[in-house]
C-alpha atoms as a PDB file:
ATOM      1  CA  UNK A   1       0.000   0.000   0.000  1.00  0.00           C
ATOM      2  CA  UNK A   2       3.051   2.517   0.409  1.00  0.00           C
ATOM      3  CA  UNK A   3       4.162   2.419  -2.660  1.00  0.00           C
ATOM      4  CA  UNK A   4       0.782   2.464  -3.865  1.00  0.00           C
ATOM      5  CA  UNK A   5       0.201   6.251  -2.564  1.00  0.00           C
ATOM      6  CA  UNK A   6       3.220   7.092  -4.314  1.00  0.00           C
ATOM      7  CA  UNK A   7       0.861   7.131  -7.462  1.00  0.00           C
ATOM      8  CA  UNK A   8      -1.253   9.921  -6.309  1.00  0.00           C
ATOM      9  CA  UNK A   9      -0.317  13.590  -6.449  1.00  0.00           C
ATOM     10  CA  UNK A  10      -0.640  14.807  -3.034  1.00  0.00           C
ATOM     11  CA  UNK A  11       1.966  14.091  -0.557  1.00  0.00           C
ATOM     12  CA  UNK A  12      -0.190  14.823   2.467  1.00  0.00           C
ATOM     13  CA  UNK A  13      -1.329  12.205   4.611  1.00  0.00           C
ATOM     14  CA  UNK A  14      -4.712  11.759   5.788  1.00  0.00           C
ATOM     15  CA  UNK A  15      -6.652   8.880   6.785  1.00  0.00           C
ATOM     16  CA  UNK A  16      -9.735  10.304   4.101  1.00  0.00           C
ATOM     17  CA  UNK A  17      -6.395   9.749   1.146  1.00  0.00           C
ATOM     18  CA  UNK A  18      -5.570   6.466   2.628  1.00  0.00           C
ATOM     19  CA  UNK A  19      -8.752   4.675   2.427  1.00  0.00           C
ATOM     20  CA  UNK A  20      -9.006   5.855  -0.875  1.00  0.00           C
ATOM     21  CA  UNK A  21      -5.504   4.767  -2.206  1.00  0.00           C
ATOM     22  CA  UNK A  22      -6.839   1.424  -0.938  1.00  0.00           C
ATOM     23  CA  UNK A  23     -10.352   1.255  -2.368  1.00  0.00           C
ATOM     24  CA  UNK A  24      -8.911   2.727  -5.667  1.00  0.00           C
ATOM     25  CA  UNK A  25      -6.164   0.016  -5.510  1.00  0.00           C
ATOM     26  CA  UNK A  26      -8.309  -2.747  -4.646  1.00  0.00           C
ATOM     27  CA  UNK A  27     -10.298  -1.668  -7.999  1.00  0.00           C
ATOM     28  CA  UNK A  28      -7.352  -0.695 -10.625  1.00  0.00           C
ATOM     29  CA  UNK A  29      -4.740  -3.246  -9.446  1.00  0.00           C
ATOM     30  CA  UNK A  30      -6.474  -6.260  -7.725  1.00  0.00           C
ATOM     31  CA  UNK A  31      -3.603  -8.277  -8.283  1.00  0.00           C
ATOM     32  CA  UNK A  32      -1.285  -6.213  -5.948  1.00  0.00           C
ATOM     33  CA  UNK A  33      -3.241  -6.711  -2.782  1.00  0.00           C
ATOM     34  CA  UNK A  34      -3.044 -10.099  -0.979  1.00  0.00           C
ATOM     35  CA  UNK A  35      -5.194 -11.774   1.331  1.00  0.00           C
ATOM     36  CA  UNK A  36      -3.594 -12.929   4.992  1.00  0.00           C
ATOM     37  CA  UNK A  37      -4.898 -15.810   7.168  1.00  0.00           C
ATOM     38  CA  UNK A  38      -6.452 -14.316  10.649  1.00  0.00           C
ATOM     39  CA  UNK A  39      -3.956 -15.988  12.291  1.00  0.00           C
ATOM     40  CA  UNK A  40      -0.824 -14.567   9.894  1.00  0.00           C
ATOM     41  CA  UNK A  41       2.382 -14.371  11.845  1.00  0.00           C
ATOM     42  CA  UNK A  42       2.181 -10.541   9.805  1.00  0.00           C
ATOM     43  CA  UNK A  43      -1.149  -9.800  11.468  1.00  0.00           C
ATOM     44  CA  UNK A  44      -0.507 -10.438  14.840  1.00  0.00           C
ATOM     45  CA  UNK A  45       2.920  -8.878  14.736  1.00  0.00           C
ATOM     46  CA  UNK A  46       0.811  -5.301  13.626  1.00  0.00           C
ATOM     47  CA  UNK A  47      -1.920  -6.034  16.274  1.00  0.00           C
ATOM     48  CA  UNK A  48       1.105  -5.812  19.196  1.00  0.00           C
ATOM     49  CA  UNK A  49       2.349  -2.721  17.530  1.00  0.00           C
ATOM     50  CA  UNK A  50      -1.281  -1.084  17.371  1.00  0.00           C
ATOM     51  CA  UNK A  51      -1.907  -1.499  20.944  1.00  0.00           C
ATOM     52  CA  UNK A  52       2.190   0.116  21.661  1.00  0.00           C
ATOM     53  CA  UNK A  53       1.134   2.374  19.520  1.00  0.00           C
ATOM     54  CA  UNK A  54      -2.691   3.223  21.503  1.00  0.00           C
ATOM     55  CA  UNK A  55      -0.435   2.666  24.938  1.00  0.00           C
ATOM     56  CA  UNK A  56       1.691   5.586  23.996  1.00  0.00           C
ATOM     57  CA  UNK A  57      -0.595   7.704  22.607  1.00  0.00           C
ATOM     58  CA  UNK A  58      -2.478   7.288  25.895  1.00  0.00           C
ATOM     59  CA  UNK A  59       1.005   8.034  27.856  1.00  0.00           C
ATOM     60  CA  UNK A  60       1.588  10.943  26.066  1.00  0.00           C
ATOM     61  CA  UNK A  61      -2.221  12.748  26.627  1.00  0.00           C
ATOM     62  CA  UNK A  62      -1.703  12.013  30.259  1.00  0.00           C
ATOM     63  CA  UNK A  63       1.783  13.357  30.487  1.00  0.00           C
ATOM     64  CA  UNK A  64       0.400  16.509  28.515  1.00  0.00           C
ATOM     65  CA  UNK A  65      -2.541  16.606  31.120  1.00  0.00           C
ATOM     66  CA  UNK A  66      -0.547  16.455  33.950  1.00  0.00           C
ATOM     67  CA  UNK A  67       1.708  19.115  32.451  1.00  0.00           C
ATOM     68  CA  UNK A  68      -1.265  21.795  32.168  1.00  0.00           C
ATOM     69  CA  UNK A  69      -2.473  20.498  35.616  1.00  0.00           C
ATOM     70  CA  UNK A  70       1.169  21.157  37.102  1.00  0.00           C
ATOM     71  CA  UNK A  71       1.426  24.307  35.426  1.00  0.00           C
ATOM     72  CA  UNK A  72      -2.213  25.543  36.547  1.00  0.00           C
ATOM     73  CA  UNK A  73      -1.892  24.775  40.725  1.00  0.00           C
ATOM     74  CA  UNK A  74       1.560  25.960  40.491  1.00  0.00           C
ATOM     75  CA  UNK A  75       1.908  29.251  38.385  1.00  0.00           C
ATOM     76  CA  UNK A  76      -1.640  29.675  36.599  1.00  0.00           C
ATOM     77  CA  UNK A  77      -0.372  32.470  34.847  1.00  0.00           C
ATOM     78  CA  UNK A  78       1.794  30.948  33.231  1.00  0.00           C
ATOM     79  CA  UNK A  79      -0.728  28.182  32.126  1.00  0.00           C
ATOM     80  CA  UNK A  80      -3.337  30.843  30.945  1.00  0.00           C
ATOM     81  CA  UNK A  81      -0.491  32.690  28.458  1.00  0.00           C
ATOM     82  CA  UNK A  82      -0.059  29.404  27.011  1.00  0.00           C
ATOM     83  CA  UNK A  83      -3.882  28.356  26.859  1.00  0.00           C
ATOM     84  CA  UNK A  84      -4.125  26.790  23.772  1.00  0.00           C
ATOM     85  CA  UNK A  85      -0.628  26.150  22.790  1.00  0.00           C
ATOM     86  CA  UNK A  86       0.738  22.778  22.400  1.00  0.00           C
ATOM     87  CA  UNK A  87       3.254  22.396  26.269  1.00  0.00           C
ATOM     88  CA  UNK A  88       5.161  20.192  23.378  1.00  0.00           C
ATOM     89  CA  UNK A  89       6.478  23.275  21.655  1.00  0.00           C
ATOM     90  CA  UNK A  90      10.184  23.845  22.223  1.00  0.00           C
ATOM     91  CA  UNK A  91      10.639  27.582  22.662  1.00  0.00           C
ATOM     92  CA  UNK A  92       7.954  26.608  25.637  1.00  0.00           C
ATOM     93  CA  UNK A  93       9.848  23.750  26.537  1.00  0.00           C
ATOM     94  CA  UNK A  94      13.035  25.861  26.745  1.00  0.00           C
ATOM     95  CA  UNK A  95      11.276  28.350  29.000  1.00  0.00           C
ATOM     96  CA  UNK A  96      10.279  25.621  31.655  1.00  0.00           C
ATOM     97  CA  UNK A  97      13.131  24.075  31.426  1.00  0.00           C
ATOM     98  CA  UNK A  98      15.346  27.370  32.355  1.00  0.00           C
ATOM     99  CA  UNK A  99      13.189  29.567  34.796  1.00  0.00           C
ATOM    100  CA  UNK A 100      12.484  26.431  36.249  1.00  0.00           C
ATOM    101  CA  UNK A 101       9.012  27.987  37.866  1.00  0.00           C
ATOM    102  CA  UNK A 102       7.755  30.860  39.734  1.00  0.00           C
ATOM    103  CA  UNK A 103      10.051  32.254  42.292  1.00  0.00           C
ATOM    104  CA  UNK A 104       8.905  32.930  45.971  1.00  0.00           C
END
């Protein structure tokens, strides 16, 4: 299927282009798509990466949420000049990184 989007224009990906590189491939070229058993060593091997992948996903929006609640009790200021801005941002990173946090 990668090299399939390779023969479409647009570089960008979206999950709206990728279903239909694979519905236009599955019509055009038939012969380039293969069917796997259920049980496929392949198959199970992508299942365990999914779920890292959901698992870290899920680590990173609690990390991020924990961030903004850190940032709130501790220097709300702070957290309401960056309302709305990703925490993940370097320059902000840099910034809470060197002042280190409010100052009594």
């Amino acid at each position: 299927m990668h090299k399939a989007t390779d023969l479409y224009p647009r570089r960008a990906k979206t999950n709206k282009r990728n279903a239909f590189t694979i519905t236009d491939t599955t019509h055009t070229m038939p012969h380039t798509l293969h069917t796997i058993d259920r049980n496929h060593q392949v198959l199970s091997a992508l299942k365990m990466l999914s779920g890292f992948n959901d698992d870290t996903t899920r680590d990173y929006t609690r990390t991020i949420n924990q961030l903004h609640s850190i940032l709130t009790q501790i220097y709300p200021s702070l957290e309401r000049l960056f309302a709305g801005s990703a925490l993940t941002r370097s320059p902000i990173v840099d910034l809470l990184i060197h002042y280190k946090g409010p100052r009594d």
